[in-house]
Protein backbone atom coordinates (compact mmCIF):
# COMPACT_ATOMS: atom_id res chain seq x y z
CA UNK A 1 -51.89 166.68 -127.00
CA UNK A 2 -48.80 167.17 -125.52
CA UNK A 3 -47.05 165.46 -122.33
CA UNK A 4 -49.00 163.33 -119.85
CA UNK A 5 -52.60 161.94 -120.31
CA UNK A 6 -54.20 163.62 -117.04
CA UNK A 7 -57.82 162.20 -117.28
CA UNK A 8 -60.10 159.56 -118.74
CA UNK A 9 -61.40 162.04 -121.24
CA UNK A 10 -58.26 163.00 -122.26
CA UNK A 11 -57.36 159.22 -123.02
CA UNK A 12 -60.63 158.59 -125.22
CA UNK A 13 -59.73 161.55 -127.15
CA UNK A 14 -56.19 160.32 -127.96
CA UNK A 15 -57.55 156.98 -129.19
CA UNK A 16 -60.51 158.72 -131.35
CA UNK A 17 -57.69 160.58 -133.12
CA UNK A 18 -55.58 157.99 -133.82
CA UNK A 19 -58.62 155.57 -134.93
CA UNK A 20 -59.58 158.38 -137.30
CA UNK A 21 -55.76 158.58 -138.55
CA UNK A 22 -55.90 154.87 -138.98
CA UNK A 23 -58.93 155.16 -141.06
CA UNK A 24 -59.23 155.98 -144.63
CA UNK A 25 -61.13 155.98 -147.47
CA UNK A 26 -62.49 152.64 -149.55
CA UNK A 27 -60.37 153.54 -152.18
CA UNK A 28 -57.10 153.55 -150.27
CA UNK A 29 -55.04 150.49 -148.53
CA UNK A 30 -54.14 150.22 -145.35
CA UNK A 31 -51.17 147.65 -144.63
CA UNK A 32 -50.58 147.22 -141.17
CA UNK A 33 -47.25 144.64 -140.30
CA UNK A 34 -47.14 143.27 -136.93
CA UNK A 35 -44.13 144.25 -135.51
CA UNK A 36 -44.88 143.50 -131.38
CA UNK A 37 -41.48 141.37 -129.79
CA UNK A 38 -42.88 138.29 -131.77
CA UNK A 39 -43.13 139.90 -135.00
CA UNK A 40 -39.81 141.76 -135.07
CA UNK A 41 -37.83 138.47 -134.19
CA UNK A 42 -39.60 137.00 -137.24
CA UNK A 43 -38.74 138.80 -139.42
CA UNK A 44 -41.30 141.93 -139.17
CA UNK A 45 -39.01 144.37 -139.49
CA UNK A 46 -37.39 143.43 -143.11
CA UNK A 47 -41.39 142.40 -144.27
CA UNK A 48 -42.62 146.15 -143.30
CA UNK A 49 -39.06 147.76 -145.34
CA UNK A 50 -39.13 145.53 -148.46
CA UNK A 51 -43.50 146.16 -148.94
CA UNK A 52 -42.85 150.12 -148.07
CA UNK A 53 -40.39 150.15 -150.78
CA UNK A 54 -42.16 148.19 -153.04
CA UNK A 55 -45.39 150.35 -152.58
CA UNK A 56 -42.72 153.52 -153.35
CA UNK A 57 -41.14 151.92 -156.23
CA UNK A 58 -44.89 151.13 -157.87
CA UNK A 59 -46.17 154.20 -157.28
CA UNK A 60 -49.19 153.30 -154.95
CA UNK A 61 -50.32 156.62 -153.62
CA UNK A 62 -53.09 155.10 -152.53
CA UNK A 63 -51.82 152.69 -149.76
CA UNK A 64 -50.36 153.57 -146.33
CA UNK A 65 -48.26 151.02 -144.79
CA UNK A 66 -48.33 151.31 -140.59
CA UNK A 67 -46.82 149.29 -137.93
CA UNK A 68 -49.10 147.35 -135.01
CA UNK A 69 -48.45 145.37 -132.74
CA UNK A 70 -49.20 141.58 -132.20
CA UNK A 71 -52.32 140.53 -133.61
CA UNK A 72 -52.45 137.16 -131.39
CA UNK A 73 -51.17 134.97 -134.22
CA UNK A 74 -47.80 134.39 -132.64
CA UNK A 75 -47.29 131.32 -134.57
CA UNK A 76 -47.72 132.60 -137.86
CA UNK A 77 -45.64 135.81 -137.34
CA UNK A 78 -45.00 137.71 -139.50
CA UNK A 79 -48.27 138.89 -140.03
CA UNK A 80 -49.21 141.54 -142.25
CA UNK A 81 -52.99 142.75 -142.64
CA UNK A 82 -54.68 144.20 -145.83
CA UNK A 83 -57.50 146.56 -145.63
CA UNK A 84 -59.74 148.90 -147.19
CA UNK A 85 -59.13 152.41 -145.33
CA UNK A 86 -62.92 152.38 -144.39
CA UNK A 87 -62.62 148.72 -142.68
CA UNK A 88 -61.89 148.13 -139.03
CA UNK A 89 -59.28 146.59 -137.52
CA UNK A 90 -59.07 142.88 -137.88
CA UNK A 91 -61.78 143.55 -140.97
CA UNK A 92 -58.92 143.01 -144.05
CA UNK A 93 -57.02 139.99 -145.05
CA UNK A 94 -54.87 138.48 -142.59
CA UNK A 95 -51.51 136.68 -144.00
CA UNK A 96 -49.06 135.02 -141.84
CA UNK A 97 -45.59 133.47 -142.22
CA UNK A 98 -44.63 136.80 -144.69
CA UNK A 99 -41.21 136.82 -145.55
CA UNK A 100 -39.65 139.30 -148.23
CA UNK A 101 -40.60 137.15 -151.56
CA UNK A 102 -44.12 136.92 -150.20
CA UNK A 103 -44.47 140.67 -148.86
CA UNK A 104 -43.15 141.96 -152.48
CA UNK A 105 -45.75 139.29 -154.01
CA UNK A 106 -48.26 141.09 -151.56
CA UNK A 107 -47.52 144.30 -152.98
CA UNK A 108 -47.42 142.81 -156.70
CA UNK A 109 -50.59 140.98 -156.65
CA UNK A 110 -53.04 142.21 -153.65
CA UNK A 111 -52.15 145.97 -153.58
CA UNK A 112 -51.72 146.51 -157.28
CA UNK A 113 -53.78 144.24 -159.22
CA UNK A 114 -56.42 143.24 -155.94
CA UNK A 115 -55.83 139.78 -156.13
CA UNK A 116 -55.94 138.28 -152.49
CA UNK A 117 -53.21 135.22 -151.74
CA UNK A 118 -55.40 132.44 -150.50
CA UNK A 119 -52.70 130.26 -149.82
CA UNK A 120 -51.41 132.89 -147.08
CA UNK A 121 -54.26 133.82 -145.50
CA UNK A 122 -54.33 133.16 -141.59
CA UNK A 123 -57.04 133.87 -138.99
CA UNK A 124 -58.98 132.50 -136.00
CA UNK A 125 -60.99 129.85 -137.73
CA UNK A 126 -58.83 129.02 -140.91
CA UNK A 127 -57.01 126.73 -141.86
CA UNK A 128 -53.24 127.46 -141.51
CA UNK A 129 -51.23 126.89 -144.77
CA UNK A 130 -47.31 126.16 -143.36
CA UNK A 131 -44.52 126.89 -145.62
């Protein structure tokens, strides 16, 4: 689809495509980084470089790294969200306050081993761990 969005219809269809793109399979990653205004002047920016060439350098074929925008969490930006490809949006792990150390641990320990950094999980009704 090409040029203006003329009609309702034509807007539904736009986001059905790119919610299918989004999507994947349960066997493959998704890792979105929030990189909205609050995200990029956190440090978004260097946290979605450093984990897309850490998932190059270890040879993940299997995980997709995608920007978003903000995910509410302004406080605890960056954020970075781990899925499964068949999971919805806001249905992976949530981790806030990602710098570079912690976005290469991401890639070390949650996208190549599946271990899931407690201590950096954020979300509406958790706890907040501060760094």
């Amino acid at each position: 689809m090409a040029g203006k969005i003329k009609s309702w219809n034509e807007l539904k269809d736009l986001k059905e495509k790119v919610r299918k793109e989004a999507m994947g399979s349960e066997n493959e990653f998704i890792v979105l980084v929030g990189t909205a205004t609050c995200g990029s002047a956190a440090g978004g920016d260097e946290v979605l470089e450093v984990i897309s060439e850490g998932v190059k350098k270890a040879g993940l074929s299997n995980v997709r790294v995608l920007q978003t925008g903000c995910y509410g969490n302004c406080y605890a930006e960056p954020v970075v969200e781990v899925r499964r490809g068949n999971q919805g949006m806001g249905e992976g792990v949530r981790y806030g306050f990602v710098d570079a150390a912690r976005a290469k641990e991401i890639v070390d320990k949650h996208l190549s081993m599946g271990r899931i950094l407690d201590e950096a999980v954020v979300g509406e009704d958790q706890e907040v761990y501060i760094p």
